[in-house]
C-alpha atoms as a PDB file:
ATOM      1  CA  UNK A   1      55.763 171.473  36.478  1.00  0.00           C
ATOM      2  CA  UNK A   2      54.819 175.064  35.057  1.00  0.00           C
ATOM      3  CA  UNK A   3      52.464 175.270  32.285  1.00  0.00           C
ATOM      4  CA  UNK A   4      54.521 176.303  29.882  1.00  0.00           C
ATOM      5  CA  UNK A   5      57.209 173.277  30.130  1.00  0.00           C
ATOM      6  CA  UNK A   6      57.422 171.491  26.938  1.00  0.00           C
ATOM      7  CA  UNK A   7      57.870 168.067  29.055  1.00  0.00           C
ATOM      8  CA  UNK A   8      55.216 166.056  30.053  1.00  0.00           C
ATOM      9  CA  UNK A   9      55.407 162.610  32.343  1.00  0.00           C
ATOM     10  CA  UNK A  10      52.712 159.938  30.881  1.00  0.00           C
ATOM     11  CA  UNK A  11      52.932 156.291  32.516  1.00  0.00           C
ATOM     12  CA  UNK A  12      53.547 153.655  29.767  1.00  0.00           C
ATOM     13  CA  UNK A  13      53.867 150.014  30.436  1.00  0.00           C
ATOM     14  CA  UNK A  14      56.500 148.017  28.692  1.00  0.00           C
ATOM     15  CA  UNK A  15      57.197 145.202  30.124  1.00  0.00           C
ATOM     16  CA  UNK A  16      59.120 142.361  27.610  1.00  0.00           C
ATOM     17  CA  UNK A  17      57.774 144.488  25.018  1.00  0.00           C
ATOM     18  CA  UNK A  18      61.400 146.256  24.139  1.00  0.00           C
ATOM     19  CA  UNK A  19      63.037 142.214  23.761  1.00  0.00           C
ATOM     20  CA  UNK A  20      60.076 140.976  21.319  1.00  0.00           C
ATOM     21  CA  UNK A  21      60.011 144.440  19.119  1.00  0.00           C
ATOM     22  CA  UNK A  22      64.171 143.951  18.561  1.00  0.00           C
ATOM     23  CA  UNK A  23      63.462 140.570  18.042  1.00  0.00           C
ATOM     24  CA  UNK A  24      60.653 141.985  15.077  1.00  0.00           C
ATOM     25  CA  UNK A  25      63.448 144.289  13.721  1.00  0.00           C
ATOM     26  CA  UNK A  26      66.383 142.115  13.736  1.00  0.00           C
ATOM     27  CA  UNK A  27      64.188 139.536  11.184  1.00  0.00           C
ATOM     28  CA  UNK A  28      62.666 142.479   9.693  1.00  0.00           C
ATOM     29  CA  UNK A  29      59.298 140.860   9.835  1.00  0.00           C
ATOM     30  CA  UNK A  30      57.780 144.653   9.490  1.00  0.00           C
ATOM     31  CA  UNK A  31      59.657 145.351   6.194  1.00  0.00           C
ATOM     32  CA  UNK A  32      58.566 141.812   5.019  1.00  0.00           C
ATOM     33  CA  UNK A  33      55.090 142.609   6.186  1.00  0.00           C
ATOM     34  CA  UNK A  34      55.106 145.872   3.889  1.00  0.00           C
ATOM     35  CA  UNK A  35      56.364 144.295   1.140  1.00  0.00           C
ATOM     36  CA  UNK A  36      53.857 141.569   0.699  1.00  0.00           C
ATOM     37  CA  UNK A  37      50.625 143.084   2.508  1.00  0.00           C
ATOM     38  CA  UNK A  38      48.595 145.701   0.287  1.00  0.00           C
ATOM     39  CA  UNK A  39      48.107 149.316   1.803  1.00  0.00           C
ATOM     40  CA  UNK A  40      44.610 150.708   1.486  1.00  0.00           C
ATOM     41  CA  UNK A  41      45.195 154.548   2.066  1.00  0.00           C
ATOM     42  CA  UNK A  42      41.969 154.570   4.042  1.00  0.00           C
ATOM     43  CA  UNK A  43      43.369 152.968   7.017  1.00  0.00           C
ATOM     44  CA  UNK A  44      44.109 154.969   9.877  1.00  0.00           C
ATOM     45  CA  UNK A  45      46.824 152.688  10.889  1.00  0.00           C
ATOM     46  CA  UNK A  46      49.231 150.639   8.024  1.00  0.00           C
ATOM     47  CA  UNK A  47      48.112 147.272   8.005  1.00  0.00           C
ATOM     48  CA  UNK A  48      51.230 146.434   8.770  1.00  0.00           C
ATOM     49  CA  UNK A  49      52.125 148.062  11.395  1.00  0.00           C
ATOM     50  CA  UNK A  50      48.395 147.232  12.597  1.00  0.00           C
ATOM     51  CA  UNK A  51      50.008 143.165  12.187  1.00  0.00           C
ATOM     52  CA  UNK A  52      53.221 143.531  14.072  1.00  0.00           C
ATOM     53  CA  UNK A  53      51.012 145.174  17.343  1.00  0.00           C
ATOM     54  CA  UNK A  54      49.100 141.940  16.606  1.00  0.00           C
ATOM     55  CA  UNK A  55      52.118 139.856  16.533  1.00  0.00           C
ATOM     56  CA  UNK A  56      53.520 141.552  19.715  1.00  0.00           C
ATOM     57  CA  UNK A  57      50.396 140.729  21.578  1.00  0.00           C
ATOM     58  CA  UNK A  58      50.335 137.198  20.585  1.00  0.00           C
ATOM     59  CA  UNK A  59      53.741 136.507  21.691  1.00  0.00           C
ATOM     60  CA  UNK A  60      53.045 138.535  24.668  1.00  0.00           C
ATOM     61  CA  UNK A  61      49.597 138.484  26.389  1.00  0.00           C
ATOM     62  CA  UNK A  62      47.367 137.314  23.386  1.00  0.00           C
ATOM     63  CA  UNK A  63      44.068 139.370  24.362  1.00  0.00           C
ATOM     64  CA  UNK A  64      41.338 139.111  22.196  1.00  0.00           C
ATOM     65  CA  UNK A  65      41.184 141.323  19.174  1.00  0.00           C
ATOM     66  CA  UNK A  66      38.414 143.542  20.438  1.00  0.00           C
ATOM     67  CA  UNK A  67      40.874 144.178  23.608  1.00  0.00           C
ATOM     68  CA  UNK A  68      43.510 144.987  21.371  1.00  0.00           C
ATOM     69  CA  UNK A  69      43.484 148.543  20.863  1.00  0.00           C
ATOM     70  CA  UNK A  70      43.296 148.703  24.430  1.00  0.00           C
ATOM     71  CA  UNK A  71      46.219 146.393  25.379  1.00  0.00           C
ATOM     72  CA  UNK A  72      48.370 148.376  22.975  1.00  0.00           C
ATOM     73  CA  UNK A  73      48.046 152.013  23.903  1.00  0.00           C
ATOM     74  CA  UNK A  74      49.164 151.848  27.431  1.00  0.00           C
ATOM     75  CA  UNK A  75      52.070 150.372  26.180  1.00  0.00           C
ATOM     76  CA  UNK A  76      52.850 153.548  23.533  1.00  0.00           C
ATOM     77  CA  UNK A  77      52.117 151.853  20.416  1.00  0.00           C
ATOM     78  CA  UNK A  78      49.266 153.076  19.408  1.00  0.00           C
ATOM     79  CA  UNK A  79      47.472 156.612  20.361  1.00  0.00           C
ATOM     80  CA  UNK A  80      44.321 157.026  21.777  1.00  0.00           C
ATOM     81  CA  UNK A  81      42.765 157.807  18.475  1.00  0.00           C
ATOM     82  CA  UNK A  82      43.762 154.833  16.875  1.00  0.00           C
ATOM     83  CA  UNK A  83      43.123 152.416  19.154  1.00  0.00           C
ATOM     84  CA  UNK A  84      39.165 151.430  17.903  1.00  0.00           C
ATOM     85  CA  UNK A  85      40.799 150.349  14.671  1.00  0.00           C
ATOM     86  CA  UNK A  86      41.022 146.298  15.851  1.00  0.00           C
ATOM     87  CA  UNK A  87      37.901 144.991  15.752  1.00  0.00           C
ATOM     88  CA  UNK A  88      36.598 142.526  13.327  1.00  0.00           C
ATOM     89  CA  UNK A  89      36.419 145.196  10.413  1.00  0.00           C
ATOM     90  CA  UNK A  90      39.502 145.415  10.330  1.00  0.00           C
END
């Protein structure tokens, strides 16, 4: 790859992680989630987008909430920046 190319490989793992987020859109559960869940426009992440990565992980692998942030940005949803924001703060 030169370094000028515009593409880039980066390894993510997926997993059944496709199935469960269709299964999230198809019920909608993220619209829902906006609807009825206040947004503080201090948060680095939407809360609930923040709660459907939680909701993923439950159905999935349920790690702890400190392990979180780290459980979710191999798998692309969240970037490296924003992956301190579950802890108990939160």
């Amino acid at each position: 790859m030169t370094s000028g190319s515009p593409f880039s490989i980066r390894y993510v793992r997926v997993g059944a992680l496709p199935i469960v987020q269709q299964i999230i859109d198809k019920l909608g559960i993220e619209d829902i989630l906006l609807h009825h869940v206040k947004h503080d426009s201090r948060d680095k992440l939407p809360a609930f987008k923040a709660l459907s990565i939680a909701l993923c992980n439950l159905i999935l692998e349920r790690y702890p909430l400190y392990k979180m942030g780290a459980w979710a940005m191999p798998r692309g949803l969240v970037s490296e920046k924003k992956a301190d924001i579950f802890n108990d703060d939160r």
